[in-house]
C-alpha atoms as a PDB file:
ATOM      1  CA  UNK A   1       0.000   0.000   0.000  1.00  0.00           C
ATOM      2  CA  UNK A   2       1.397   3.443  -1.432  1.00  0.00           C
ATOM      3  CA  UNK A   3      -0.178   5.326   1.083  1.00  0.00           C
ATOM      4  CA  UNK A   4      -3.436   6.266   3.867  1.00  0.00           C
ATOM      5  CA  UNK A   5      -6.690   6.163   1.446  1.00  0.00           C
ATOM      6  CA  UNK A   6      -9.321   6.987   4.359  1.00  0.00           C
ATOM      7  CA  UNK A   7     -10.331   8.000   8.056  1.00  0.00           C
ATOM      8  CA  UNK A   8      -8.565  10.791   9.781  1.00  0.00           C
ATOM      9  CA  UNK A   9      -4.952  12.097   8.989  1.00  0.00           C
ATOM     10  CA  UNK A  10      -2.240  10.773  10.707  1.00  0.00           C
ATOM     11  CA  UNK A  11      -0.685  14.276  11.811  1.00  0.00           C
ATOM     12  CA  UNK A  12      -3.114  17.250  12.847  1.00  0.00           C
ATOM     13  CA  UNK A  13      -2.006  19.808  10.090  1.00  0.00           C
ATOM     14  CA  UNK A  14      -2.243  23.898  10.885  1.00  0.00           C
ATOM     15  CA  UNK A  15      -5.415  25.744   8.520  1.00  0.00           C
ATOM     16  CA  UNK A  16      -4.335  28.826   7.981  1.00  0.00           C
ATOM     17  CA  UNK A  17      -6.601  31.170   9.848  1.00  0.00           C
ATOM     18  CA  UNK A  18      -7.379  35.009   9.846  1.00  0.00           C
ATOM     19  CA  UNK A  19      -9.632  37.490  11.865  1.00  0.00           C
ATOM     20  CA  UNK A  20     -13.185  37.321  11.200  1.00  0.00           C
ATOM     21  CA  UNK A  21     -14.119  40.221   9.022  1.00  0.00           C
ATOM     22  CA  UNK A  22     -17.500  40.956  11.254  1.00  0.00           C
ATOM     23  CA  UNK A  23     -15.906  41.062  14.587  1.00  0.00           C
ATOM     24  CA  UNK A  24     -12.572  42.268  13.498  1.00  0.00           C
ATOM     25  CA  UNK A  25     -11.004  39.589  15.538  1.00  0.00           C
ATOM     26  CA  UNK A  26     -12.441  40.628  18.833  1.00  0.00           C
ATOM     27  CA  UNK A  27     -14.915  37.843  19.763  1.00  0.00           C
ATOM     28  CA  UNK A  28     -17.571  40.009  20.416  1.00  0.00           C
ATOM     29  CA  UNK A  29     -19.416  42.751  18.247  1.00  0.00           C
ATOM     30  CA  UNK A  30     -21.828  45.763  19.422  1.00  0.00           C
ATOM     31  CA  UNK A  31     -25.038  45.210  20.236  1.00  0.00           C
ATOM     32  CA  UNK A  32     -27.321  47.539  21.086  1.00  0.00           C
ATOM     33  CA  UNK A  33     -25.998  48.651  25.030  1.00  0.00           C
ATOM     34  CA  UNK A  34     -23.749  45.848  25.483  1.00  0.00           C
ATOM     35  CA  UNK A  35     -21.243  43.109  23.869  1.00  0.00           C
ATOM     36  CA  UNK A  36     -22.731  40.089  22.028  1.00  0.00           C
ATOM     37  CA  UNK A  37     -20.730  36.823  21.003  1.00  0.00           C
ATOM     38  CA  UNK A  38     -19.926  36.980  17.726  1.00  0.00           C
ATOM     39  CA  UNK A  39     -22.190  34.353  15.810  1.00  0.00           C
ATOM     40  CA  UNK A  40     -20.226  34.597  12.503  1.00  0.00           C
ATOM     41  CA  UNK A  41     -17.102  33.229  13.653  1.00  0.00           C
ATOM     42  CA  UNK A  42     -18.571  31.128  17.085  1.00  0.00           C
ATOM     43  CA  UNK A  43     -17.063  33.628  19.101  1.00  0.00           C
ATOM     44  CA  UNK A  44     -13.298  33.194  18.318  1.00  0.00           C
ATOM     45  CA  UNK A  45     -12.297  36.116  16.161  1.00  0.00           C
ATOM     46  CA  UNK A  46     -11.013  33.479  13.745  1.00  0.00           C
ATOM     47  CA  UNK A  47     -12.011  31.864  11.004  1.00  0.00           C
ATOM     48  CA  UNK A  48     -11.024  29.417   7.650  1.00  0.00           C
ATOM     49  CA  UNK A  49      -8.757  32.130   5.809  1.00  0.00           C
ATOM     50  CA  UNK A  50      -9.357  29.786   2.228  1.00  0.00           C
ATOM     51  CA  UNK A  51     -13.723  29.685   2.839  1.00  0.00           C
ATOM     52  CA  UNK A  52     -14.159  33.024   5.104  1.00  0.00           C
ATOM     53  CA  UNK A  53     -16.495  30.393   7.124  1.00  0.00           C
ATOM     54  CA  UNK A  54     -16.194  29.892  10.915  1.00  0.00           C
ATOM     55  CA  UNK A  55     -14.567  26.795  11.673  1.00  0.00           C
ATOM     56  CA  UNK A  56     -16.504  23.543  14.048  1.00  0.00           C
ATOM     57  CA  UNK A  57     -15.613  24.276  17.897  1.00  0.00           C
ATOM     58  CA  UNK A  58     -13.680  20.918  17.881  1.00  0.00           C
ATOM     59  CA  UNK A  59     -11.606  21.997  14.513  1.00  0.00           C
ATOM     60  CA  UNK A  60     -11.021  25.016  16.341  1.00  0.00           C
ATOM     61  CA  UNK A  61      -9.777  24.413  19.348  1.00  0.00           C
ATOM     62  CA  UNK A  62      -7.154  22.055  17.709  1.00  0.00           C
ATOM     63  CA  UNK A  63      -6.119  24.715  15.173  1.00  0.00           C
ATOM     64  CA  UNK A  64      -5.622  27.249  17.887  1.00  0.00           C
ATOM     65  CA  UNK A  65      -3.678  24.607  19.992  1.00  0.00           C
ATOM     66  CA  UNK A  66      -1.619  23.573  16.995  1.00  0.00           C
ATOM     67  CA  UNK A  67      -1.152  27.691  16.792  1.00  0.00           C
ATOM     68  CA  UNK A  68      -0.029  28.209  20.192  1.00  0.00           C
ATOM     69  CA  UNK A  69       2.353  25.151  20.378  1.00  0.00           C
ATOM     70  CA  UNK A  70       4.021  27.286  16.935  1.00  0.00           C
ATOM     71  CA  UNK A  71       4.420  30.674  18.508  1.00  0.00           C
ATOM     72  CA  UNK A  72       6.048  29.169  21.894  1.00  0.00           C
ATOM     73  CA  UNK A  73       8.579  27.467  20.028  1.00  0.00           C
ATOM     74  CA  UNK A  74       9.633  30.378  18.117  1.00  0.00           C
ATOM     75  CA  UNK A  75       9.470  32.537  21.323  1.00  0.00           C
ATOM     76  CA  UNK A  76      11.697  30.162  23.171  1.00  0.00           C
ATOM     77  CA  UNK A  77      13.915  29.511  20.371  1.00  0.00           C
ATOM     78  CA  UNK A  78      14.266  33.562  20.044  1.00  0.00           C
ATOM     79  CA  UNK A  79      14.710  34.250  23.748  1.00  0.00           C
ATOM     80  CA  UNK A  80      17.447  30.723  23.295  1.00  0.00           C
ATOM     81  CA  UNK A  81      19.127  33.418  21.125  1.00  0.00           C
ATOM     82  CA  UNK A  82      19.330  35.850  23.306  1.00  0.00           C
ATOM     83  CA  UNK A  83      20.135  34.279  26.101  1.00  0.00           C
ATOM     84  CA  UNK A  84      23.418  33.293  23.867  1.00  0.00           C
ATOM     85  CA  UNK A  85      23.643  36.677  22.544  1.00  0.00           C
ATOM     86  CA  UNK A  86      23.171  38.234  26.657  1.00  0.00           C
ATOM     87  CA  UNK A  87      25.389  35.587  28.100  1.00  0.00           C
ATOM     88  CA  UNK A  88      26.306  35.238  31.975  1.00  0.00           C
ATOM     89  CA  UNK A  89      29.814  36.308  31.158  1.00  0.00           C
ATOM     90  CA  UNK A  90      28.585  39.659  30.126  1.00  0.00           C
ATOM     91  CA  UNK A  91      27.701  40.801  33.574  1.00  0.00           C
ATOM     92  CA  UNK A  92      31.977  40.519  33.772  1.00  0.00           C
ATOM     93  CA  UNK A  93      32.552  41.361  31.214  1.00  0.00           C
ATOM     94  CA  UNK A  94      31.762  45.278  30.943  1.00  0.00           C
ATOM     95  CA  UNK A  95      31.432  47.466  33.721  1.00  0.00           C
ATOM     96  CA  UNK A  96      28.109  48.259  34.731  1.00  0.00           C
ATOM     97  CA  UNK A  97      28.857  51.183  37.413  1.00  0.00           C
ATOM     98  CA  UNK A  98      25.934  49.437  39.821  1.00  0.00           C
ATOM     99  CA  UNK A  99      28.698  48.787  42.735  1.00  0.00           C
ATOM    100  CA  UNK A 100      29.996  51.266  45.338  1.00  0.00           C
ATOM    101  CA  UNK A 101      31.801  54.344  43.912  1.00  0.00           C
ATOM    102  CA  UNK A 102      30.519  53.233  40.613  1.00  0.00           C
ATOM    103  CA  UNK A 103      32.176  50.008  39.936  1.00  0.00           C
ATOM    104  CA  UNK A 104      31.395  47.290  38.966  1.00  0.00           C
ATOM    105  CA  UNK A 105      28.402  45.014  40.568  1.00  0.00           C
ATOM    106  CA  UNK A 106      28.089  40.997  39.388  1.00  0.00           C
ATOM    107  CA  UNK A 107      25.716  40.658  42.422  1.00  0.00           C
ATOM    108  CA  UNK A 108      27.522  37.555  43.842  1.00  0.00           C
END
């Protein structure tokens, strides 16, 4: 067998997603003296950028999860590159004028 020919996909794959156009994104729109849900996108602010169409609560919460998981990995992996870029040895490196009489201070 060449390859899967039915039921669901291995792999959960990220849909591309973008802000609803009704509630801009927000969840909620304007009623008339307070905030509603928004019905067109079931509440999210996000919806199916290829249809426009709000996604199934259970296809959405795995898309956003799939999301998240994405965007923490690239925020670690950036702050992994700072960390290398700030290094430890920095702090004795350079003077930082935080001591007594303006020397140095490593806080150790």
């Amino acid at each position: 067998m060449t390859g899967k020919s039915h039921g669901p996909a291995f792999k959960a794959k990220p849909i591309d997603l973008k802000h609803c156009h009704v509630c801009k994104g927000k969840a909620v729109v304007m009623g008339v003296f307070h905030e509603l849900p928004c019905a067109a996108c079931h509440a999210s602010g996000w919806v199916s950028a290829d249809t426009g169409e709000a996604l199934p609560p259970e296809v959405l919460v795995t898309q956003l999860g799939l999301l998240l998981n994405i965007y923490q990995q690239r925020l670690i992996a950036s702050g992994e590159a700072l960390r290398k870029a700030w290094g430890t040895d920095r702090n004795y490196q350079e003077g930082n004028r935080l001591g007594a009489g303006g020397t140095n201070y490593t806080g150790d």
